[in-house]
PDB file of N, CA and C in Angstrom:
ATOM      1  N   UNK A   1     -13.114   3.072   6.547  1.00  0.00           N
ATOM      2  CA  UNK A   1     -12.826   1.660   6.338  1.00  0.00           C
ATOM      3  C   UNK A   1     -11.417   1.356   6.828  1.00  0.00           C
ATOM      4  N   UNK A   2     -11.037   0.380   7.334  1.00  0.00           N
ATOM      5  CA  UNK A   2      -9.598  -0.261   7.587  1.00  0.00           C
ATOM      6  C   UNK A   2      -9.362  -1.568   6.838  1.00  0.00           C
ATOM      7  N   UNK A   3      -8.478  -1.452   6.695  1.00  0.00           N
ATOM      8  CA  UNK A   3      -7.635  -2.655   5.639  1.00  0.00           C
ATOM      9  C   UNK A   3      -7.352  -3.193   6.327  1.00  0.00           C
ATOM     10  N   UNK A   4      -7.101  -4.419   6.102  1.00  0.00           N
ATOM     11  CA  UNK A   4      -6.467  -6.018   6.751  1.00  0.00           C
ATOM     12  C   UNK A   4      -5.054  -5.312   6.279  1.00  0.00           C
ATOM     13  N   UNK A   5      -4.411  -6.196   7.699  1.00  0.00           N
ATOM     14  CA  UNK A   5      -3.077  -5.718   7.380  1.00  0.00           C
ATOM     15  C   UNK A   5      -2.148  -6.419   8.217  1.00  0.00           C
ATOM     16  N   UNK A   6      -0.795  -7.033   8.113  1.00  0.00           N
ATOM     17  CA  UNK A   6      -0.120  -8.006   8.932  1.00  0.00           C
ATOM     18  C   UNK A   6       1.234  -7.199   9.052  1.00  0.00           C
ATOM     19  N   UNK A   7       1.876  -7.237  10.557  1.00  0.00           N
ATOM     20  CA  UNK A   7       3.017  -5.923  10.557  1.00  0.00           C
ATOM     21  C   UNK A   7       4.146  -7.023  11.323  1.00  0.00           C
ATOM     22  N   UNK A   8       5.246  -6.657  10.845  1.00  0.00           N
ATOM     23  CA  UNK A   8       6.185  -7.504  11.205  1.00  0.00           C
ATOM     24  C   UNK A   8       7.578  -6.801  11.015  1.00  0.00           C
ATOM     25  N   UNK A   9       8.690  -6.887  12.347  1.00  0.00           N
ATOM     26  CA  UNK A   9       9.720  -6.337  12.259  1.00  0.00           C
ATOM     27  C   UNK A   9       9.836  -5.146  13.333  1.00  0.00           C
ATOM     28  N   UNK A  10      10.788  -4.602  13.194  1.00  0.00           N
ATOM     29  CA  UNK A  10      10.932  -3.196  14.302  1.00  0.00           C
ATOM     30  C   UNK A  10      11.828  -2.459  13.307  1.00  0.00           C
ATOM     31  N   UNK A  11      12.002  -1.079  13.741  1.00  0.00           N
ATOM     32  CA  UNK A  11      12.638   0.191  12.964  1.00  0.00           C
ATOM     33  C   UNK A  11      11.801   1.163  11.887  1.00  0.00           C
ATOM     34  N   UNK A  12      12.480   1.388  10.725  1.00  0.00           N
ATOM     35  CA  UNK A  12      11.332   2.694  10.691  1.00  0.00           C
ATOM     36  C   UNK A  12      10.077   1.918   9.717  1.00  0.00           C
ATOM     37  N   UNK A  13       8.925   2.610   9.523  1.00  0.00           N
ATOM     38  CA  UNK A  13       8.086   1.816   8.914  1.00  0.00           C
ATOM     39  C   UNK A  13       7.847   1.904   7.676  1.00  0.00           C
ATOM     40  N   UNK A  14       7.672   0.942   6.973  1.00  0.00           N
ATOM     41  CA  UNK A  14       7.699   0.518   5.605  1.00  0.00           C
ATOM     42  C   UNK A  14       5.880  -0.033   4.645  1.00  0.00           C
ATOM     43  N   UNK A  15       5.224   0.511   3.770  1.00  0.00           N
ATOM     44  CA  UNK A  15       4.318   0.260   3.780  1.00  0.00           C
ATOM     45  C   UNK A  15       4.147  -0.896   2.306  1.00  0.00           C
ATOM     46  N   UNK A  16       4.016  -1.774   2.587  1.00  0.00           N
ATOM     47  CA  UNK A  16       3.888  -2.417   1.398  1.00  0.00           C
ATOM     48  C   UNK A  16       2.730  -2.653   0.925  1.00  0.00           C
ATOM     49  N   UNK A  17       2.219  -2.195  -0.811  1.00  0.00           N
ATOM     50  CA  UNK A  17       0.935  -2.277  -1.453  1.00  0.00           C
ATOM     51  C   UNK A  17       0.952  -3.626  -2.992  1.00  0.00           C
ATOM     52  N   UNK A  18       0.112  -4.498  -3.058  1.00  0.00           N
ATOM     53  CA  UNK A  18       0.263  -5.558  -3.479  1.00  0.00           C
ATOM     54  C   UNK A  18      -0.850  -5.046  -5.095  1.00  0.00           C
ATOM     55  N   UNK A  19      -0.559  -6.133  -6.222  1.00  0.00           N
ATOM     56  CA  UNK A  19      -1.343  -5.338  -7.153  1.00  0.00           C
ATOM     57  C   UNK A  19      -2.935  -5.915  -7.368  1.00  0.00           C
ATOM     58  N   UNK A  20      -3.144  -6.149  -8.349  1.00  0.00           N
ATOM     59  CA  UNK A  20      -4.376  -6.455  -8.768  1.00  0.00           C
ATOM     60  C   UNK A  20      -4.310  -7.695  -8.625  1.00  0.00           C
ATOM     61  N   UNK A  21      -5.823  -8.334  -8.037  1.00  0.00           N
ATOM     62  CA  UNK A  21      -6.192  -9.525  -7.633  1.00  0.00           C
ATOM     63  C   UNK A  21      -4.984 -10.371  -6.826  1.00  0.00           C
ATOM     64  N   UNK A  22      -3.765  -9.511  -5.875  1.00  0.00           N
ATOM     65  CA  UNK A  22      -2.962 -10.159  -5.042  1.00  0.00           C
ATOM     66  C   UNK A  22      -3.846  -9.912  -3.461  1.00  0.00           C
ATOM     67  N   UNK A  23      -2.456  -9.725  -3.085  1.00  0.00           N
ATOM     68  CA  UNK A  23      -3.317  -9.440  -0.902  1.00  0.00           C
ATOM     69  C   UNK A  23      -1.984  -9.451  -0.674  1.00  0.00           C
ATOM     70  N   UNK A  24      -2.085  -9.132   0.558  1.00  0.00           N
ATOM     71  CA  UNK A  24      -0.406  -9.129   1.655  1.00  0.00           C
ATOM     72  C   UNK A  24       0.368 -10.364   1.358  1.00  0.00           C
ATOM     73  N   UNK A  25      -0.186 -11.157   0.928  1.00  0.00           N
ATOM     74  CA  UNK A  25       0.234 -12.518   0.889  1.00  0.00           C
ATOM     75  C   UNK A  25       0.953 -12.318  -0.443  1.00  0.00           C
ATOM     76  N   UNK A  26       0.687 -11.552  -0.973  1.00  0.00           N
ATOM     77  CA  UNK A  26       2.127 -11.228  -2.414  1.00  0.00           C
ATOM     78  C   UNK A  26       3.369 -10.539  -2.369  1.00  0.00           C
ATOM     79  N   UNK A  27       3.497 -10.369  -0.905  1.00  0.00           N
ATOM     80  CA  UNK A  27       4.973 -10.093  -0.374  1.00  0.00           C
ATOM     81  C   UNK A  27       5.835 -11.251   0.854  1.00  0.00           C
ATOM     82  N   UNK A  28       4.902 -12.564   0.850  1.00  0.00           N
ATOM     83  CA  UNK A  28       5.551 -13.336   1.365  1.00  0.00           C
ATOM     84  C   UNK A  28       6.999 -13.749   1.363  1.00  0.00           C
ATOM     85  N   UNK A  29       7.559 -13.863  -0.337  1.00  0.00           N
ATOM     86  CA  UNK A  29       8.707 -14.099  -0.497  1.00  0.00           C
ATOM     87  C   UNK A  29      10.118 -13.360   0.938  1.00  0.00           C
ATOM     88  N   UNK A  30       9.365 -12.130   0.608  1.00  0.00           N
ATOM     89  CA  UNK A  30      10.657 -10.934   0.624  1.00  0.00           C
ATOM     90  C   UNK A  30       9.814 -10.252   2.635  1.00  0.00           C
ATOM     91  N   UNK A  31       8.748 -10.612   2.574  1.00  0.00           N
ATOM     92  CA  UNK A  31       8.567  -9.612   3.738  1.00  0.00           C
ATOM     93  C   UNK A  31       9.436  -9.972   5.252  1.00  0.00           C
ATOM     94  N   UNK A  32       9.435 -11.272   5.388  1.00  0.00           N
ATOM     95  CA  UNK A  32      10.600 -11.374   6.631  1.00  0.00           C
ATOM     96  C   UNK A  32      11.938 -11.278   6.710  1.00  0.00           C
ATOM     97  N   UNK A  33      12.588 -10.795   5.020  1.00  0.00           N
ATOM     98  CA  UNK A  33      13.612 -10.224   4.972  1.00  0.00           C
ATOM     99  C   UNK A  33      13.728  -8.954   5.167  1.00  0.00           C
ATOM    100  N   UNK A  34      12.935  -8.155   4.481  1.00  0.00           N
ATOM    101  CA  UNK A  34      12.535  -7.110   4.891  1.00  0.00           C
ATOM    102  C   UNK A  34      12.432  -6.657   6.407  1.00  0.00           C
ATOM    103  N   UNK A  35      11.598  -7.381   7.056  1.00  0.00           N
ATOM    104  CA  UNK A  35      11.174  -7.232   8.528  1.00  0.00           C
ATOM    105  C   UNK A  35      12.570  -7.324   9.143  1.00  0.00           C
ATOM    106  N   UNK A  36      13.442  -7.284   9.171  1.00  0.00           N
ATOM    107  CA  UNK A  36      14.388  -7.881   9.975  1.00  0.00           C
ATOM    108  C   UNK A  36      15.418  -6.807  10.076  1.00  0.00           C
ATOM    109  N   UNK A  37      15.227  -5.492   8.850  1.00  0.00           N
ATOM    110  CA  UNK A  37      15.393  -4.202   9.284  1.00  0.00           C
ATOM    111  C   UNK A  37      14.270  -2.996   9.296  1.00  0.00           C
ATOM    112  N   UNK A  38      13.177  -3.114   8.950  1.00  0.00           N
ATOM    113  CA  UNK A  38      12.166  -2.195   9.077  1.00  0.00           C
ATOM    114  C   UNK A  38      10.903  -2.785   9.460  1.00  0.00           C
ATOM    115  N   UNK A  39       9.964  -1.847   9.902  1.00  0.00           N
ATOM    116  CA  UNK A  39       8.543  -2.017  10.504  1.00  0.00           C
ATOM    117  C   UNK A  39       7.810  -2.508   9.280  1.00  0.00           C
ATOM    118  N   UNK A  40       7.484  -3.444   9.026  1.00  0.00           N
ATOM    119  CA  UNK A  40       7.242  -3.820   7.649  1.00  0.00           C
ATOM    120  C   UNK A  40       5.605  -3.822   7.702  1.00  0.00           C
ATOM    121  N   UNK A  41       4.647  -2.799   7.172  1.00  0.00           N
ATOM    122  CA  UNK A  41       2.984  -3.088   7.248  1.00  0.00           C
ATOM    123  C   UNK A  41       2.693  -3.622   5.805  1.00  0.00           C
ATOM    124  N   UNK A  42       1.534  -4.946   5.445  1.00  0.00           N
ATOM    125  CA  UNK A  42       1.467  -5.262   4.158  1.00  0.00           C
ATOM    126  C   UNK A  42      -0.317  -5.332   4.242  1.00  0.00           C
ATOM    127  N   UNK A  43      -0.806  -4.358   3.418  1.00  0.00           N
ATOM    128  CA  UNK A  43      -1.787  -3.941   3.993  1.00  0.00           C
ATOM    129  C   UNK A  43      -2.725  -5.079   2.710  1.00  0.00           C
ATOM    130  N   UNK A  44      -3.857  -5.425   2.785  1.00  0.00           N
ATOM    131  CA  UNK A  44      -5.487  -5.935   1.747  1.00  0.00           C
ATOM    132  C   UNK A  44      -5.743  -4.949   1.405  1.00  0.00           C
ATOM    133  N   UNK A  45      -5.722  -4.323   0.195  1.00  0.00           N
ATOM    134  CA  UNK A  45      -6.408  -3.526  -0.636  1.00  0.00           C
ATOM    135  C   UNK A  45      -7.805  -3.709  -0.480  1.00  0.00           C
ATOM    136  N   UNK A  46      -9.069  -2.693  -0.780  1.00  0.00           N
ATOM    137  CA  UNK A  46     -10.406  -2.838  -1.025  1.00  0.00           C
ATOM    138  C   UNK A  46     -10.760  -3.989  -1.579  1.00  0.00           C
ATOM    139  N   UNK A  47     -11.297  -4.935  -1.308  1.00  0.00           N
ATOM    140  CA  UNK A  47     -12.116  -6.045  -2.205  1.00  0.00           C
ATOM    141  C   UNK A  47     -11.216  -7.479  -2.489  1.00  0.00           C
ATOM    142  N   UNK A  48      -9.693  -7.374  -1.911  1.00  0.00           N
ATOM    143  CA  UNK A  48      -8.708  -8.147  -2.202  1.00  0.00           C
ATOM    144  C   UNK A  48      -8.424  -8.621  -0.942  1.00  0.00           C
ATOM    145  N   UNK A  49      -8.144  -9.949  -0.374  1.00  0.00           N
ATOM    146  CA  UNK A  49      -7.701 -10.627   0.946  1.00  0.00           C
ATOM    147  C   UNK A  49      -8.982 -10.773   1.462  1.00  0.00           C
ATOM    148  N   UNK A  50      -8.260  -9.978   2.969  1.00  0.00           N
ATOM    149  CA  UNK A  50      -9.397  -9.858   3.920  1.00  0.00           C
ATOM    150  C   UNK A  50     -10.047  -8.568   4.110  1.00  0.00           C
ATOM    151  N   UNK A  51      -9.963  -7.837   3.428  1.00  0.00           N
ATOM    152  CA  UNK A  51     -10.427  -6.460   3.452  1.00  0.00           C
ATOM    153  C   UNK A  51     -11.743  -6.124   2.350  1.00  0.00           C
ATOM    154  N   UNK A  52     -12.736  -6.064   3.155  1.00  0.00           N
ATOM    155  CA  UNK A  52     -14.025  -5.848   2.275  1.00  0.00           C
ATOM    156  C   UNK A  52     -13.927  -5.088   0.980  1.00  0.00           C
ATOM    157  N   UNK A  53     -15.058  -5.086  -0.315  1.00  0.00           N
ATOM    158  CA  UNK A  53     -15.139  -3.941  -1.282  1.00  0.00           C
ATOM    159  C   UNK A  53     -15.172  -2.664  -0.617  1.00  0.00           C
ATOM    160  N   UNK A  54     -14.760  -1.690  -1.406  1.00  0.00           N
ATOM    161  CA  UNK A  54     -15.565  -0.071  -1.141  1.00  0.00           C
ATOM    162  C   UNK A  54     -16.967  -0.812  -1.191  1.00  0.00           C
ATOM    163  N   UNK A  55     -17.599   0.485  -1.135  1.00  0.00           N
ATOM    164  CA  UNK A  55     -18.922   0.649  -1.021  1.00  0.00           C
ATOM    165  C   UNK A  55     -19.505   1.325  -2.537  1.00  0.00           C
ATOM    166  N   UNK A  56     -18.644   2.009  -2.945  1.00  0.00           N
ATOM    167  CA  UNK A  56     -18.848   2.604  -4.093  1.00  0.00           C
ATOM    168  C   UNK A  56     -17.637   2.323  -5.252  1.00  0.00           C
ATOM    169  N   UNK A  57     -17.109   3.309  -5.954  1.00  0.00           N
ATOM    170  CA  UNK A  57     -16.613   3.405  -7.047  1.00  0.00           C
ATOM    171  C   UNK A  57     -15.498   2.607  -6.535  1.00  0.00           C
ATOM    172  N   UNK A  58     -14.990   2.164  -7.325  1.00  0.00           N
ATOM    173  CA  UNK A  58     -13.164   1.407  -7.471  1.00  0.00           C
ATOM    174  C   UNK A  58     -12.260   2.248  -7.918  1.00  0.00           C
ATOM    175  N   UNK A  59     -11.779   3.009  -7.912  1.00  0.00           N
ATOM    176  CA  UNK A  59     -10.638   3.268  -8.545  1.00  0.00           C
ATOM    177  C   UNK A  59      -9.449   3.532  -7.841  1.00  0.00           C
ATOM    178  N   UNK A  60      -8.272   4.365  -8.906  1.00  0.00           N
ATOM    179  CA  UNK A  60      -6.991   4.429  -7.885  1.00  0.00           C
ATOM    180  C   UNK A  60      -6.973   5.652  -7.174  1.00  0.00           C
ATOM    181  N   UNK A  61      -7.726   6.831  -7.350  1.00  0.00           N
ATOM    182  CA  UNK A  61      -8.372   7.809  -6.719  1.00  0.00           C
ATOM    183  C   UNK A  61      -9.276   7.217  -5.257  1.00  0.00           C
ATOM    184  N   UNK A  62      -9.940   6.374  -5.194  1.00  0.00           N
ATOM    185  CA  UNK A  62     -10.785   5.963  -4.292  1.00  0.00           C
ATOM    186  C   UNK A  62      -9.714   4.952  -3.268  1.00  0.00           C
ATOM    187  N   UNK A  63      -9.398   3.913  -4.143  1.00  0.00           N
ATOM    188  CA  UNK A  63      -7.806   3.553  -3.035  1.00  0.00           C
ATOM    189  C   UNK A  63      -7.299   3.670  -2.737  1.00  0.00           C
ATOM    190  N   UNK A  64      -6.855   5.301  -3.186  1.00  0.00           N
ATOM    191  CA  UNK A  64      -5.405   5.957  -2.928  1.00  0.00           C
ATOM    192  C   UNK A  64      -6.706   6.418  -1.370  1.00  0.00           C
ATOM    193  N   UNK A  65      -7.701   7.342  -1.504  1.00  0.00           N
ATOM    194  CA  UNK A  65      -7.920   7.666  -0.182  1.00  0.00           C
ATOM    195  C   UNK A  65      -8.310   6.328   0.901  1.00  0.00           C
ATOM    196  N   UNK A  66      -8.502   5.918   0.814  1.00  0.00           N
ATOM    197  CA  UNK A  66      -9.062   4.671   1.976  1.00  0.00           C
ATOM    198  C   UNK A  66      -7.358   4.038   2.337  1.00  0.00           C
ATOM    199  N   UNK A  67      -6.163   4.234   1.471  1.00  0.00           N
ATOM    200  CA  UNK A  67      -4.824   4.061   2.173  1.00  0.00           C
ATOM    201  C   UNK A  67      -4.670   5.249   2.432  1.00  0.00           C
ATOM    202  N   UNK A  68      -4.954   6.322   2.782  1.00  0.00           N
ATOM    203  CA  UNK A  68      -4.957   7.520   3.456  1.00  0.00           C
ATOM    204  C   UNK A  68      -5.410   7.592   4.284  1.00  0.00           C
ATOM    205  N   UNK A  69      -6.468   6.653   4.479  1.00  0.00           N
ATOM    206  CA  UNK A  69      -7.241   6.852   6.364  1.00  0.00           C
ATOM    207  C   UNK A  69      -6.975   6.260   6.771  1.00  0.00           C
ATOM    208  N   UNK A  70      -6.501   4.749   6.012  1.00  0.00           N
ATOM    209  CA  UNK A  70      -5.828   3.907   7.127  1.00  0.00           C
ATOM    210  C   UNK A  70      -4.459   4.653   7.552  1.00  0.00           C
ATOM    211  N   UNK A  71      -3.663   5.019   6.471  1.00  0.00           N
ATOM    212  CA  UNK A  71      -2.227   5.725   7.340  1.00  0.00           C
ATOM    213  C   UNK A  71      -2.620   7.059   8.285  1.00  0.00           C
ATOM    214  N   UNK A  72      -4.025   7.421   8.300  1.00  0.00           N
ATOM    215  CA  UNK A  72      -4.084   8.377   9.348  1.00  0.00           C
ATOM    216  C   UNK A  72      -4.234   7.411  10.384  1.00  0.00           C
ATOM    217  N   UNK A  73      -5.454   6.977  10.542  1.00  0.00           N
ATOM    218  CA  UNK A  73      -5.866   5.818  11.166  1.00  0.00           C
ATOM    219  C   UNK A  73      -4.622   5.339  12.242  1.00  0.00           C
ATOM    220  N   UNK A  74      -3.763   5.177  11.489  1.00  0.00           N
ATOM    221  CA  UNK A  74      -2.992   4.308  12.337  1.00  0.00           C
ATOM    222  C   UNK A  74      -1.477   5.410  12.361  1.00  0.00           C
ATOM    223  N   UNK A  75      -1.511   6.336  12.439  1.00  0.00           N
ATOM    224  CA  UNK A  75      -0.785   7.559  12.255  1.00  0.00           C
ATOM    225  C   UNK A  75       0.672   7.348  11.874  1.00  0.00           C
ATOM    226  N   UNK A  76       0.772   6.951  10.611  1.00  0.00           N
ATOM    227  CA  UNK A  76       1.651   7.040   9.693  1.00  0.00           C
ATOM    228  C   UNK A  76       1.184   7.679   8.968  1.00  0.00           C
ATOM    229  N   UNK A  77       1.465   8.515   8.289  1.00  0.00           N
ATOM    230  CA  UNK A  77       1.929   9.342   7.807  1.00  0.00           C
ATOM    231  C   UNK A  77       3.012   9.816   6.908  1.00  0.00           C
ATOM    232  N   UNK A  78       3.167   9.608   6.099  1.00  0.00           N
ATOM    233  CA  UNK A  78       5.143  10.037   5.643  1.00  0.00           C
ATOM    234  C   UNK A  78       5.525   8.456   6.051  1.00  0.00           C
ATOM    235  N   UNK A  79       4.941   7.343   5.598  1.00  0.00           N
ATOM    236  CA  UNK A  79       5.870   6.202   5.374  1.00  0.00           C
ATOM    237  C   UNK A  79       6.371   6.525   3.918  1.00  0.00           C
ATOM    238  N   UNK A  80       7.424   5.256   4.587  1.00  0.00           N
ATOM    239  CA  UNK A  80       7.758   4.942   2.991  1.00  0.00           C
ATOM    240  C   UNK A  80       7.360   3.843   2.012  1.00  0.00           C
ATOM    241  N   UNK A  81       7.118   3.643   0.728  1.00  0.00           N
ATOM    242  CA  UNK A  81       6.381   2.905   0.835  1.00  0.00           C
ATOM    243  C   UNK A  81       6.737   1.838  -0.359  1.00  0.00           C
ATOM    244  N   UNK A  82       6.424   1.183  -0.689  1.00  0.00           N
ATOM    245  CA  UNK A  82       7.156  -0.290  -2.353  1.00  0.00           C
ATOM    246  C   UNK A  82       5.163  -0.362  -2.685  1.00  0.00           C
ATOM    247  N   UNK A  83       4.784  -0.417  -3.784  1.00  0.00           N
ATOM    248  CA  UNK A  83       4.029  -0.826  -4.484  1.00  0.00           C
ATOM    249  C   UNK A  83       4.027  -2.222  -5.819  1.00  0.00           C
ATOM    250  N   UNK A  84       3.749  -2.588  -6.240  1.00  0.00           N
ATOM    251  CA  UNK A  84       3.863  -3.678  -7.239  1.00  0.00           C
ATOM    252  C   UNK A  84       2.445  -3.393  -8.345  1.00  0.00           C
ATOM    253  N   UNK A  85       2.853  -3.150  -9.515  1.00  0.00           N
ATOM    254  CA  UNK A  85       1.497  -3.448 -10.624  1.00  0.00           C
ATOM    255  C   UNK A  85       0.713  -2.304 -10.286  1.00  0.00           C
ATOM    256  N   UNK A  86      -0.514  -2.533  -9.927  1.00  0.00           N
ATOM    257  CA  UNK A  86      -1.648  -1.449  -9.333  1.00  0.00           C
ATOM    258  C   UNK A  86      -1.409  -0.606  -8.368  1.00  0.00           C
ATOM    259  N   UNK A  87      -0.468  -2.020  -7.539  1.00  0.00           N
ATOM    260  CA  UNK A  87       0.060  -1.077  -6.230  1.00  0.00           C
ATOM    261  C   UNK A  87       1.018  -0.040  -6.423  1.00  0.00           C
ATOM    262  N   UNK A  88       1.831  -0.062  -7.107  1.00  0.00           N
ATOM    263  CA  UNK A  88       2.979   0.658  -7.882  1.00  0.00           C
ATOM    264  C   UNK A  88       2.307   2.264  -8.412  1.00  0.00           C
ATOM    265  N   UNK A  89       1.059   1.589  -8.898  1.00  0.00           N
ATOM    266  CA  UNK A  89       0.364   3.269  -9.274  1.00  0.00           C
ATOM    267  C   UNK A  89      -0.304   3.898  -8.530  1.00  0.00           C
ATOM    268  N   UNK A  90      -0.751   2.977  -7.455  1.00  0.00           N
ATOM    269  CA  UNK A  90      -1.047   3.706  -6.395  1.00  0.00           C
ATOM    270  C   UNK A  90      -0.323   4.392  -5.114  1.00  0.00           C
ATOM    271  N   UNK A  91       0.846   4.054  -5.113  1.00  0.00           N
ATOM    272  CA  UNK A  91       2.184   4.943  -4.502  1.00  0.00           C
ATOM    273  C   UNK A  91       2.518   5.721  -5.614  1.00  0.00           C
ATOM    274  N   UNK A  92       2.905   5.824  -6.310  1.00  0.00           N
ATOM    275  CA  UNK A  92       2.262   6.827  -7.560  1.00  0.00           C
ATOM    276  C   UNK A  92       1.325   8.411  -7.380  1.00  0.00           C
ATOM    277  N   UNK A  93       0.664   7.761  -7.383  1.00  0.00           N
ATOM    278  CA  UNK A  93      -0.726   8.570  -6.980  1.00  0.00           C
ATOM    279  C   UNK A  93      -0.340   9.134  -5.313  1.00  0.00           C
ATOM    280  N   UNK A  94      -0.189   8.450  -4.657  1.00  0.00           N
ATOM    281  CA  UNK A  94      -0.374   8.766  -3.397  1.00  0.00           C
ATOM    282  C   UNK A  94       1.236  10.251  -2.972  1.00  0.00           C
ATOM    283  N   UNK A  95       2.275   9.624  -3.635  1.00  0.00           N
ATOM    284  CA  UNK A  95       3.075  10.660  -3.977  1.00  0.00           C
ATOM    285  C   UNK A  95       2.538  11.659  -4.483  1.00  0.00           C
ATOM    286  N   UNK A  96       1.966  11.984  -5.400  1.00  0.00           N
ATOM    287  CA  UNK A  96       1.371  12.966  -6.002  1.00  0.00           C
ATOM    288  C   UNK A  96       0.761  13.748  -5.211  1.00  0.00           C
ATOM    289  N   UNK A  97       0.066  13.334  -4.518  1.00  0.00           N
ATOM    290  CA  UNK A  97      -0.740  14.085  -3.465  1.00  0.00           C
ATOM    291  C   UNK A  97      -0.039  14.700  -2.638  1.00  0.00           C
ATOM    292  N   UNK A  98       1.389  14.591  -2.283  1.00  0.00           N
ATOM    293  CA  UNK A  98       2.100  15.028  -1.337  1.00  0.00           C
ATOM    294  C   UNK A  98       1.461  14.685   0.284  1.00  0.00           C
ATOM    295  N   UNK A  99       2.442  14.840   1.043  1.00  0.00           N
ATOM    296  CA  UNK A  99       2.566  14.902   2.458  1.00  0.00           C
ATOM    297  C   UNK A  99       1.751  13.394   2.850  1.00  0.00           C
ATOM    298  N   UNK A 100       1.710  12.251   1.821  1.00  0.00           N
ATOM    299  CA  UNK A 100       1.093  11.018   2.268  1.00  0.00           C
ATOM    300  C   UNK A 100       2.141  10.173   2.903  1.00  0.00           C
ATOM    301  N   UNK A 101       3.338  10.115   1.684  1.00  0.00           N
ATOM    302  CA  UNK A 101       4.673   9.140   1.482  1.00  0.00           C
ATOM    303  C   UNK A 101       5.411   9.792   1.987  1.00  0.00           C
ATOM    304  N   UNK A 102       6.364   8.821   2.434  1.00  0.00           N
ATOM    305  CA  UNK A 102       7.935   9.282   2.549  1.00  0.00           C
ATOM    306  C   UNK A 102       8.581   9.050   0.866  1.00  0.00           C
ATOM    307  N   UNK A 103       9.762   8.018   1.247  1.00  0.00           N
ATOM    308  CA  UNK A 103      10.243   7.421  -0.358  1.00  0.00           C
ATOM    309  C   UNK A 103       9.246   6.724  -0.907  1.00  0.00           C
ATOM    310  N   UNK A 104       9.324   6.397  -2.295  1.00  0.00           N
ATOM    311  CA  UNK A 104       8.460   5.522  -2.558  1.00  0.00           C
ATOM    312  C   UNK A 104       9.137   4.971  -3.762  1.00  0.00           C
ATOM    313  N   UNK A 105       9.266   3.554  -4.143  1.00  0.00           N
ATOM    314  CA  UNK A 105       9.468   2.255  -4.673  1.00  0.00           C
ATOM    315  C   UNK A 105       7.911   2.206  -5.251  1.00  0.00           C
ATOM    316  N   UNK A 106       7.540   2.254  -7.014  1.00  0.00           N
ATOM    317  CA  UNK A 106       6.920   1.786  -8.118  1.00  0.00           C
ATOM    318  C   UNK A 106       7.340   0.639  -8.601  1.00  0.00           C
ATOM    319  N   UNK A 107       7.158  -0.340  -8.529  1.00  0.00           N
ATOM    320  CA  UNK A 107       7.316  -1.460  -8.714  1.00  0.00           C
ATOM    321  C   UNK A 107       6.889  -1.782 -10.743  1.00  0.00           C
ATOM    322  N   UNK A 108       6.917  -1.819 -11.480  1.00  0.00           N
ATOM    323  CA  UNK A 108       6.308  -2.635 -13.096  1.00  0.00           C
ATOM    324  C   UNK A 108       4.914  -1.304 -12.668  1.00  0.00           C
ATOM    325  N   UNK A 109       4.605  -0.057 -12.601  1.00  0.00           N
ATOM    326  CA  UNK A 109       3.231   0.311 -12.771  1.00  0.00           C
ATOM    327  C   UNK A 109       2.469   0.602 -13.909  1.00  0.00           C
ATOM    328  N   UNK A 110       3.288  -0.101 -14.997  1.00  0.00           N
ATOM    329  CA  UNK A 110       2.640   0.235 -16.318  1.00  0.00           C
ATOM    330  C   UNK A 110       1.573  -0.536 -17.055  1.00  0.00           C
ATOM    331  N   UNK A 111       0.754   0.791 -18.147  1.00  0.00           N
ATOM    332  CA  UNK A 111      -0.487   0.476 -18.315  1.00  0.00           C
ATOM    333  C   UNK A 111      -1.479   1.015 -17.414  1.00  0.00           C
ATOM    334  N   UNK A 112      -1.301   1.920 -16.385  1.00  0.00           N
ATOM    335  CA  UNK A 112      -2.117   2.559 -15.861  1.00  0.00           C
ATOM    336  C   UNK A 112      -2.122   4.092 -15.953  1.00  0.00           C
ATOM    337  N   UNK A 113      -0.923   4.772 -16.305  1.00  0.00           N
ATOM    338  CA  UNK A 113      -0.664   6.296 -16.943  1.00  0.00           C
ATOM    339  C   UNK A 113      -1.616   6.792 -17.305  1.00  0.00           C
ATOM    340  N   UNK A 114      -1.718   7.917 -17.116  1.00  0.00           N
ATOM    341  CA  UNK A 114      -2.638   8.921 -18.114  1.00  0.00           C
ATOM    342  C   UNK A 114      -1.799   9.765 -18.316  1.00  0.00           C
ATOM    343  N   UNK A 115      -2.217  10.057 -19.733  1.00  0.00           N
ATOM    344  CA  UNK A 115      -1.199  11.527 -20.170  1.00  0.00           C
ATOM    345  C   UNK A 115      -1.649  13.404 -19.887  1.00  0.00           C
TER     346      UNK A 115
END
């Protein structure tokens, strides 16, 4: 699957993930500030924007991989990345996994923890 995704700016690349029931469009404020020193990508989550449901299960296990094929996909790799809410736990997660992220910025990810 590929995510909708709007890229703006030049230098190194930056991946921005938006939370529950947002889209790329929840980094409007800040993204052309942003852009103006980094490669700024603000990707549609599964089922949110313009980017279709999965096909199956929802979760942050299942989102974390489908932003894994898109960063193969589009061969990033080791970005760095800002999350917000859901998105926040899903850079989270995606850290965890190693060799996905570069830095990564959790934005408020609480309420999604497991102990």
């Amino acid at each position: 699957m590929d995510l909708h995704f709007v890229r703006r700016g030049t230098g190194r690349p930056l991946l921005l993930i938006h939370g529950i029931g947002g889209s790329w469009r929840s980094w409007n404020t800040i993204l052309d500030t942003l852009a103006a020193e980094r490669d700024v990508i603000a990707v549609d989550l599964p089922g949110h924007g313009e980017t279709p449901q999965l096909a199956g299960e929802n979760s942050i296990a299942t989102l974390a991989d489908a932003v894994t094929d898109f960063l193969i996909q589009h061969d990033l790799l080791g970005i760095d990345a800002v999350g917000s809410s859901m998105g926040a736990r899903l850079v989270l997660e995606l850290a965890r996994r190693g060799g996905v992220l570069g830095a990564v910025v959790s934005l408020d990810p609480g309420g999604f923890w497991q102990g």
